[in-house]
C-alpha atoms as a PDB file:
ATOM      1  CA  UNK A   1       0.000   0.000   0.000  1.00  0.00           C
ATOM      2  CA  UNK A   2       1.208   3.382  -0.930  1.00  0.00           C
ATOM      3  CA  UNK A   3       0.327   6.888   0.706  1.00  0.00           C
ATOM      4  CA  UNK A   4       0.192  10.043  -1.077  1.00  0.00           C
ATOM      5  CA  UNK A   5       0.441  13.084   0.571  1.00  0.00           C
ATOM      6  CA  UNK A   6      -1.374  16.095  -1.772  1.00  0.00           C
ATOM      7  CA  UNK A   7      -0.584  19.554  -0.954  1.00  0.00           C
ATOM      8  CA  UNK A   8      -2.380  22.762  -2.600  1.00  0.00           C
ATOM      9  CA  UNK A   9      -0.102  25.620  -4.100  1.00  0.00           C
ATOM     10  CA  UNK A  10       1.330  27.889  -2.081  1.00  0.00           C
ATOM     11  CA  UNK A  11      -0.886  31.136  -0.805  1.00  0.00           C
ATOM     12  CA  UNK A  12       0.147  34.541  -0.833  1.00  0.00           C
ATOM     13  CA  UNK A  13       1.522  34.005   2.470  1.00  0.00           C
ATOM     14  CA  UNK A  14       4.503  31.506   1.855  1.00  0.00           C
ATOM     15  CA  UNK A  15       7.846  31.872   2.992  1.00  0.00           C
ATOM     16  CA  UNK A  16       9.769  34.586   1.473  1.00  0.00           C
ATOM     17  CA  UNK A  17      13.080  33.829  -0.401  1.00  0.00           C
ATOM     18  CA  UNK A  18      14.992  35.165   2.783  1.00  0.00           C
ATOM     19  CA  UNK A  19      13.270  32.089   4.343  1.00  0.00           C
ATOM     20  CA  UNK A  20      16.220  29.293   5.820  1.00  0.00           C
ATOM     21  CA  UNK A  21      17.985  27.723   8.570  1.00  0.00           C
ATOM     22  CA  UNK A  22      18.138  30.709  11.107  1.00  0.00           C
ATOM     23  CA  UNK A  23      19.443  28.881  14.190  1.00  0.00           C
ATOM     24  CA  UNK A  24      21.139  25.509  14.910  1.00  0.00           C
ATOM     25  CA  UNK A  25      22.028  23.279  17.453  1.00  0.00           C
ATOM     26  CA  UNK A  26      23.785  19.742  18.128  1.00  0.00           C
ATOM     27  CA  UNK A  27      24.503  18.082  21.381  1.00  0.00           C
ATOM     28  CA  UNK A  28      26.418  14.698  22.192  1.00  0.00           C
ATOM     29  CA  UNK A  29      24.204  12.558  24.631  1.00  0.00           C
ATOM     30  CA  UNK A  30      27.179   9.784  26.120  1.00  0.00           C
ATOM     31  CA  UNK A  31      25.601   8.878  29.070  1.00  0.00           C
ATOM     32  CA  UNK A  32      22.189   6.800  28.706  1.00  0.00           C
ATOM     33  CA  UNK A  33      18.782   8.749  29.811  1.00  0.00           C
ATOM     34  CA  UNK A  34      16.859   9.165  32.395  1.00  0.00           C
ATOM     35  CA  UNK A  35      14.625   6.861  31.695  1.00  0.00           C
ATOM     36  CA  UNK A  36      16.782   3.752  31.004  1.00  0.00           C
ATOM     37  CA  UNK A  37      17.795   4.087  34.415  1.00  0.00           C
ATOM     38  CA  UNK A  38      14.022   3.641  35.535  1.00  0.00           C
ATOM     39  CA  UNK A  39      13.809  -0.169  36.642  1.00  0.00           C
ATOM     40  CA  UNK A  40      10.056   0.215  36.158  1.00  0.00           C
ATOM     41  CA  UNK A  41      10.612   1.307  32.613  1.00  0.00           C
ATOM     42  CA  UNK A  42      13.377  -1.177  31.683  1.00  0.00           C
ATOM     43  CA  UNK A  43      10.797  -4.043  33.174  1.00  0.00           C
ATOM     44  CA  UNK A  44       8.449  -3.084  30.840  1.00  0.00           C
ATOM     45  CA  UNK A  45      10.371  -2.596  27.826  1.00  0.00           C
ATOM     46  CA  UNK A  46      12.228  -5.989  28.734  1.00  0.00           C
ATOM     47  CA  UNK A  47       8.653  -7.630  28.680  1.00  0.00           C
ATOM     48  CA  UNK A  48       7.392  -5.544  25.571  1.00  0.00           C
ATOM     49  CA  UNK A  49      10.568  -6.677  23.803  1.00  0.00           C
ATOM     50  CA  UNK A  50      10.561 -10.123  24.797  1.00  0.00           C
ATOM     51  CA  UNK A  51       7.397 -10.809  23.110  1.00  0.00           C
ATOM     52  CA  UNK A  52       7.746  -9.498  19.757  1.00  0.00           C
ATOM     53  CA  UNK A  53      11.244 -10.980  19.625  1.00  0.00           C
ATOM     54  CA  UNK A  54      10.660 -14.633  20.787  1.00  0.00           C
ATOM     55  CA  UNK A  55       8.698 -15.877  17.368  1.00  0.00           C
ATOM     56  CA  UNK A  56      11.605 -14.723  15.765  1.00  0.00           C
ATOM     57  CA  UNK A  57      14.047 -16.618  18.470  1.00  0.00           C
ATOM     58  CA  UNK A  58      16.017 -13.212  19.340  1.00  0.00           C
ATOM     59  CA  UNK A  59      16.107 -11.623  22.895  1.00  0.00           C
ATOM     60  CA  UNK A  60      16.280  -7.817  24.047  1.00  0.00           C
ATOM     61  CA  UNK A  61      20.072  -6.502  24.468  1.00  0.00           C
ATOM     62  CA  UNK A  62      21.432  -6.722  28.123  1.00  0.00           C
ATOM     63  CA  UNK A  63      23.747  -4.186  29.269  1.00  0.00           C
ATOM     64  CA  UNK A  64      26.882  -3.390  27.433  1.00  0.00           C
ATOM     65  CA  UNK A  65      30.555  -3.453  29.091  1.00  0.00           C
ATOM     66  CA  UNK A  66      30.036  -0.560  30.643  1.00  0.00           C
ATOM     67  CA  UNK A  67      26.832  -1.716  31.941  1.00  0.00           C
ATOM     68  CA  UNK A  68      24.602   0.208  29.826  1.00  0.00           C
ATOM     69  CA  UNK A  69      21.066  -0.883  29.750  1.00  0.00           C
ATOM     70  CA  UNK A  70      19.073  -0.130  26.358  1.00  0.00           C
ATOM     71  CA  UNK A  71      19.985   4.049  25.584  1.00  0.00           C
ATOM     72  CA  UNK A  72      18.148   6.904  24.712  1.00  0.00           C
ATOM     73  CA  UNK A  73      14.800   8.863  25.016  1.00  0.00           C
ATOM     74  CA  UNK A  74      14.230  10.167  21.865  1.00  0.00           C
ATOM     75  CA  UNK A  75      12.063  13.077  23.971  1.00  0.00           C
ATOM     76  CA  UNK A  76      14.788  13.647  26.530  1.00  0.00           C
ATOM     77  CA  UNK A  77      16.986  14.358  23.703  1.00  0.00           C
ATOM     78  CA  UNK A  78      14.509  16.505  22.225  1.00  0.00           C
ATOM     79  CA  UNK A  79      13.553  18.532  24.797  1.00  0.00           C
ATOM     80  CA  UNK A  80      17.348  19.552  25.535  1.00  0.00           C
ATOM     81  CA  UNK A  81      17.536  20.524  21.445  1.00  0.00           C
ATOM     82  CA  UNK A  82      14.525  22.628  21.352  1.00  0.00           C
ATOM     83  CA  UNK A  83      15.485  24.409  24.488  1.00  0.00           C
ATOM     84  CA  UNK A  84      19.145  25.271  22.978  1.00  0.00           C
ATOM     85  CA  UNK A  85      17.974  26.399  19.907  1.00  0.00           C
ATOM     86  CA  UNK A  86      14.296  28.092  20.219  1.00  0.00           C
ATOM     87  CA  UNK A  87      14.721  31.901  21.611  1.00  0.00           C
ATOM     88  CA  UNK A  88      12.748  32.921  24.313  1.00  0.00           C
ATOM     89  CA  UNK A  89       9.311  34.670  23.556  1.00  0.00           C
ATOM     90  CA  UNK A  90       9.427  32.833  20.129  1.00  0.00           C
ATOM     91  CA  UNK A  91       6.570  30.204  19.335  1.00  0.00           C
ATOM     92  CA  UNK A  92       7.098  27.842  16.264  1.00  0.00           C
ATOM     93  CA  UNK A  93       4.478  26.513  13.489  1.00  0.00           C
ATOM     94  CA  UNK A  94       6.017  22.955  12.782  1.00  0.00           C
ATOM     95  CA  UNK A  95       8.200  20.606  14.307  1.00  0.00           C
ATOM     96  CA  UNK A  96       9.264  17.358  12.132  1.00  0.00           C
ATOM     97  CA  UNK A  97      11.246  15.156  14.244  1.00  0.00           C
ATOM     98  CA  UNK A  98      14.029  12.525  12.006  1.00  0.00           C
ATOM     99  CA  UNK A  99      15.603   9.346  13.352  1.00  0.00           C
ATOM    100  CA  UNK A 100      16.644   6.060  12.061  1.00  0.00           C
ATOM    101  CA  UNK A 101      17.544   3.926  15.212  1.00  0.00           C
ATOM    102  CA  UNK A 102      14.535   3.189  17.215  1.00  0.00           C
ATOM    103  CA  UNK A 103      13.495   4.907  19.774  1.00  0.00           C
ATOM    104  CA  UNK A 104      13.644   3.910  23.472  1.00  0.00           C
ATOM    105  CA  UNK A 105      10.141   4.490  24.166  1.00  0.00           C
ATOM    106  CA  UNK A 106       8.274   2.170  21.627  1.00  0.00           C
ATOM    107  CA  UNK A 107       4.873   3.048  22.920  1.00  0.00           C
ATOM    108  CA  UNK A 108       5.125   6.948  23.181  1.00  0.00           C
ATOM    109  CA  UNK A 109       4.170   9.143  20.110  1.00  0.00           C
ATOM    110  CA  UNK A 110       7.257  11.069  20.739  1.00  0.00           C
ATOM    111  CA  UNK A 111       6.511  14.095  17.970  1.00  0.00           C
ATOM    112  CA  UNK A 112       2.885  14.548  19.813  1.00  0.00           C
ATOM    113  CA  UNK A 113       4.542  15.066  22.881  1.00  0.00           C
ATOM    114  CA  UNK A 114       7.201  17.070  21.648  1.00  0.00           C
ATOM    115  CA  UNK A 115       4.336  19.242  20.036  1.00  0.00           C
ATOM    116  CA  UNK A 116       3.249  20.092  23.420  1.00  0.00           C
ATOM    117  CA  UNK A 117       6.616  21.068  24.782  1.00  0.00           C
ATOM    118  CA  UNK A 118       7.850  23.027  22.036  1.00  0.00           C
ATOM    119  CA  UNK A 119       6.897  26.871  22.070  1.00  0.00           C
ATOM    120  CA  UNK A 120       3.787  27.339  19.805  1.00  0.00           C
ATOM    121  CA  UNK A 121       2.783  24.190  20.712  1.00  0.00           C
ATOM    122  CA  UNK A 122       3.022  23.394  16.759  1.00  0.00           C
ATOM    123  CA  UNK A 123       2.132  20.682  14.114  1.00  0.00           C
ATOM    124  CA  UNK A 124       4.123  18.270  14.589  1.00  0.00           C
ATOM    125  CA  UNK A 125       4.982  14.785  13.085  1.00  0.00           C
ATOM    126  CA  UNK A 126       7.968  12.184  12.254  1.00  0.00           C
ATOM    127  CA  UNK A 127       9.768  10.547   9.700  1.00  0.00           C
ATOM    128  CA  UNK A 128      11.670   7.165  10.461  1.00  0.00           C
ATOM    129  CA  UNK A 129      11.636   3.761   8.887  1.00  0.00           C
ATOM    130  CA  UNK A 130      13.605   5.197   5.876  1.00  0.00           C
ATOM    131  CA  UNK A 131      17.122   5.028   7.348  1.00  0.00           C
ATOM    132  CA  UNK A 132      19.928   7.053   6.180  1.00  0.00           C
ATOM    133  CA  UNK A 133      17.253   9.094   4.482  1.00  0.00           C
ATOM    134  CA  UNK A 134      14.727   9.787   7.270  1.00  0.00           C
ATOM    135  CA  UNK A 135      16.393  13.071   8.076  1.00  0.00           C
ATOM    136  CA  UNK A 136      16.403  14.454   4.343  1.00  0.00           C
ATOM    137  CA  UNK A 137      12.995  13.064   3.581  1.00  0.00           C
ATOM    138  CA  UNK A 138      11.918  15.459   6.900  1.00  0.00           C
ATOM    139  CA  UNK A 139      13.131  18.138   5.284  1.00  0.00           C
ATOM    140  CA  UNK A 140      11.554  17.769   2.159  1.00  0.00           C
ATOM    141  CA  UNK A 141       8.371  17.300   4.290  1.00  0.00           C
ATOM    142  CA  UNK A 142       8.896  20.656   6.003  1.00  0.00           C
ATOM    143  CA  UNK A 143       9.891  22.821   3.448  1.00  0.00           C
ATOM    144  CA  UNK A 144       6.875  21.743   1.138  1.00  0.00           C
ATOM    145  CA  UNK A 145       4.226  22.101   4.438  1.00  0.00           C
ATOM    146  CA  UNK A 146       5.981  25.607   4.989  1.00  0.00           C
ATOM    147  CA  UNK A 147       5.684  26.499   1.038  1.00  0.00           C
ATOM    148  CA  UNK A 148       1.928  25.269   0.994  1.00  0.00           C
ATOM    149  CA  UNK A 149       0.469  26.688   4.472  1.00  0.00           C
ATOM    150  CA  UNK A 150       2.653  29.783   4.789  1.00  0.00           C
ATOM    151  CA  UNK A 151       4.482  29.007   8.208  1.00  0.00           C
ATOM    152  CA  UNK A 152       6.858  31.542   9.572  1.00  0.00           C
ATOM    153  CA  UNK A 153       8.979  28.873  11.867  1.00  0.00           C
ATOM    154  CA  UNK A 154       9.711  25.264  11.175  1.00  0.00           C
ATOM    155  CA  UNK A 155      11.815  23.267  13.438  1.00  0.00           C
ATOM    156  CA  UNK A 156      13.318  20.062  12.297  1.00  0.00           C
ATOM    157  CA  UNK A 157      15.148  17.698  14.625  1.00  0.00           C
ATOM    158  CA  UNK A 158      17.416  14.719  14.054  1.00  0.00           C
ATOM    159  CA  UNK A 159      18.403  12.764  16.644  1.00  0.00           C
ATOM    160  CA  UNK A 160      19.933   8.955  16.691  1.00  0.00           C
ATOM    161  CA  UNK A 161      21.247   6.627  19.577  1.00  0.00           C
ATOM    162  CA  UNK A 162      24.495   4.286  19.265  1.00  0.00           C
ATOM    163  CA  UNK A 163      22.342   1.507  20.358  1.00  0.00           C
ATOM    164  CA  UNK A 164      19.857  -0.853  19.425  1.00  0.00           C
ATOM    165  CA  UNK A 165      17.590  -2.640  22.391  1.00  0.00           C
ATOM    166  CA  UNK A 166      17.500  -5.909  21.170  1.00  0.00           C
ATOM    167  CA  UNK A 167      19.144  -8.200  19.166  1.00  0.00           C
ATOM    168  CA  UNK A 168      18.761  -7.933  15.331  1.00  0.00           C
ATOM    169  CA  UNK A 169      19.955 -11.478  14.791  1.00  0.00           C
ATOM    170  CA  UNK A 170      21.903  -9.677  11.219  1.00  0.00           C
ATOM    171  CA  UNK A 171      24.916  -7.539  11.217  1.00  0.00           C
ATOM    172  CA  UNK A 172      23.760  -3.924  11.525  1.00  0.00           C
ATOM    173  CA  UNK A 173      25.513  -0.506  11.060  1.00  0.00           C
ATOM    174  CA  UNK A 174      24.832   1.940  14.341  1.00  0.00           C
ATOM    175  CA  UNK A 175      25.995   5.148  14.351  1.00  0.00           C
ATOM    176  CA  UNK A 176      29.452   5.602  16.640  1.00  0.00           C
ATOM    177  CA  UNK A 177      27.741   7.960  18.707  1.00  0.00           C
ATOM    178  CA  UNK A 178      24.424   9.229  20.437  1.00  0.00           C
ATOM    179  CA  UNK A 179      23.718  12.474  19.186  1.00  0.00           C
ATOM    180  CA  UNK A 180      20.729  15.026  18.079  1.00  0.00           C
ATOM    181  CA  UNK A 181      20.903  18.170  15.965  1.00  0.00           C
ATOM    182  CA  UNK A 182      18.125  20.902  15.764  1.00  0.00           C
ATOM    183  CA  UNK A 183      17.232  24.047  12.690  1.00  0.00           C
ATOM    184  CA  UNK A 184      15.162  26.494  13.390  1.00  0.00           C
ATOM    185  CA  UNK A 185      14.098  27.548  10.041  1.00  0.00           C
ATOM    186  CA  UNK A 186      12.634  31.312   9.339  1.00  0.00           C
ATOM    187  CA  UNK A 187      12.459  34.416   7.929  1.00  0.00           C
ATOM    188  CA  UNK A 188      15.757  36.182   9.261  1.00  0.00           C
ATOM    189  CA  UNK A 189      15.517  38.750  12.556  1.00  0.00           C
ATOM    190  CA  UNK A 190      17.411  41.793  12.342  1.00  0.00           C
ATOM    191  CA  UNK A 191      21.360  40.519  12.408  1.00  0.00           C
ATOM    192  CA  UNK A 192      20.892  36.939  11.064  1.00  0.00           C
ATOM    193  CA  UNK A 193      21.674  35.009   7.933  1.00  0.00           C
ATOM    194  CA  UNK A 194      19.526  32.364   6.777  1.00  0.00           C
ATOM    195  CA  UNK A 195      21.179  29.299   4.878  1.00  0.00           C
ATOM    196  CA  UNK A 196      19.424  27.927   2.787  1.00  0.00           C
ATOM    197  CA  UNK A 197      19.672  24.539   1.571  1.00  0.00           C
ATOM    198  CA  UNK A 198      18.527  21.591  -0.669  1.00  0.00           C
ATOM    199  CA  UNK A 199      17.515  18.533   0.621  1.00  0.00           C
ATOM    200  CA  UNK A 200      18.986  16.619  -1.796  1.00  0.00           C
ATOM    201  CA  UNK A 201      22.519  17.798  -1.139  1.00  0.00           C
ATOM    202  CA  UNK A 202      21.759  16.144   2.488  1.00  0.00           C
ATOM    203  CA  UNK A 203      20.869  12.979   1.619  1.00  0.00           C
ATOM    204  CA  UNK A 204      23.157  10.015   2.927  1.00  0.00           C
ATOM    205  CA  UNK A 205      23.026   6.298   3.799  1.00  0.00           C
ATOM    206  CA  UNK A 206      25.200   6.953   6.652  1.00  0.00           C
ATOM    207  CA  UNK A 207      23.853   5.692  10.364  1.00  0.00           C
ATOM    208  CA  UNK A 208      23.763   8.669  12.662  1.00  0.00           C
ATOM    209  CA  UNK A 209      23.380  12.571  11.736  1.00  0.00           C
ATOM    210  CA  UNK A 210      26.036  12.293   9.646  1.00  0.00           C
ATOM    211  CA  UNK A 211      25.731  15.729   7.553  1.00  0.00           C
ATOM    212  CA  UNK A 212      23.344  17.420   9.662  1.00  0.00           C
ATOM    213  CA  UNK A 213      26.253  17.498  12.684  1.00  0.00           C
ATOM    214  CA  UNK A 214      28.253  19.066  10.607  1.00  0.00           C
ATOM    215  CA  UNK A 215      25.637  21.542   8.433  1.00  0.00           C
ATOM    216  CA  UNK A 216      24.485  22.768  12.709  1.00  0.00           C
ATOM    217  CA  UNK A 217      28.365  23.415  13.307  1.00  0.00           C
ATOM    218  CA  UNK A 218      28.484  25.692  10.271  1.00  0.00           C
ATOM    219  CA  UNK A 219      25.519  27.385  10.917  1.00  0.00           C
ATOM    220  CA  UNK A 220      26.353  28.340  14.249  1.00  0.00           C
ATOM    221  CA  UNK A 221      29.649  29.461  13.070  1.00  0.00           C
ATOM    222  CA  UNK A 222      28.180  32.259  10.921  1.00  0.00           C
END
């Protein structure tokens, strides 16, 4: 089955050609989250886990050599990105969150959530499932919502965790680190410079944020 999303030329109010990535951010996460450390949690993931994996004869991951136990919330990484990189008093339209790894919260609709948090409290959705490209398909997704429905603020975020709960039973490539990366796209305040960019110059097959890392470093050097 195939889903087609249809969106209606843009209005008189779309983004003007000043429109772009107007703040960044990107944070390292090494230590697991909150939440991993919550026995409660890990007994239920453990459980959750266990079940979908036995047909299959795999088992949920134990902890790693550092004792470890399953990684990251994809909120908790979230939340930390959106506070670096939103400014105070601002609210934002749509928030498009990007990951490949899954999450460590199976049964939370993380974007929903997120859409409550975030400033605005905007539209808010997320693209995974696609791998390397989840984070470049996103984008596409946001720039053609902001085009169509005239937005003012966008925020995408991409965030990925160096581990997988369970055991894939194949060979798998995880990124090397845990890390999440937020643009705030926009028409420019007095004193910034938009970049602009094209989402196919960002695509990759790379595990982790790969480009994006680096695209947030360069933006925040401007």
């Amino acid at each position: 089955m195939s889903i087609r999303t249809l969106l209606p030329p843009a209005p008189p109010g779309a983004p003007s050609p000043r429109w772009g990535v107007r703040r960044a951010a990107r944070l390292a996460f090494p230590e697991p989250s909150a939440l991993a450390a919550d026995p409660v949690h890990a007994a239920r993931l453990h459980r959750y886990l266990s079940d979908l994996l036995a047909p299959y004869g795999l088992a949920p991951a134990g902890p790693d050599a550092t004792g470890r136990s399953y990684g990251q919330s994809y909120g908790e990484m979230a939340e930390a990105l959106i506070r670096a990189v939103v400014p105070a008093g601002e609210q934002v339209d749509l928030l498009v969150l990007a990951h490949s790894v899954p999450d460590l919260t199976p049964g939370r609709a993380t974007a929903c959530r997120l859409g409550h948090v975030c400033p605005g409290g905007p539209l808010s959705f997320a693209v995974t499932d696609q791998g390397g490209a989840a984070a470049s398909t996103a984008l596409r997704l946001l720039t053609a919502y902001a085009d169509s429905a005239g937005l003012r603020r966008a925020l995408l975020l991409v965030v990925e965790q160096d581990r997988l709960p369970y055991d894939p039973g194949v060979p798998v490539a995880l990124p090397a680190a845990s890390r999440g990366v937020a643009l705030l796209f926009g028409d420019p305040l007095p004193g910034e410079r938009p970049l602009r960019i094209d989402p196919a110059a960002t695509a990759t097959v790379r595990p982790g944020t790969g480009p994006w890392w680096e695209l947030a470093g360069t933006v925040a050097d401007r």
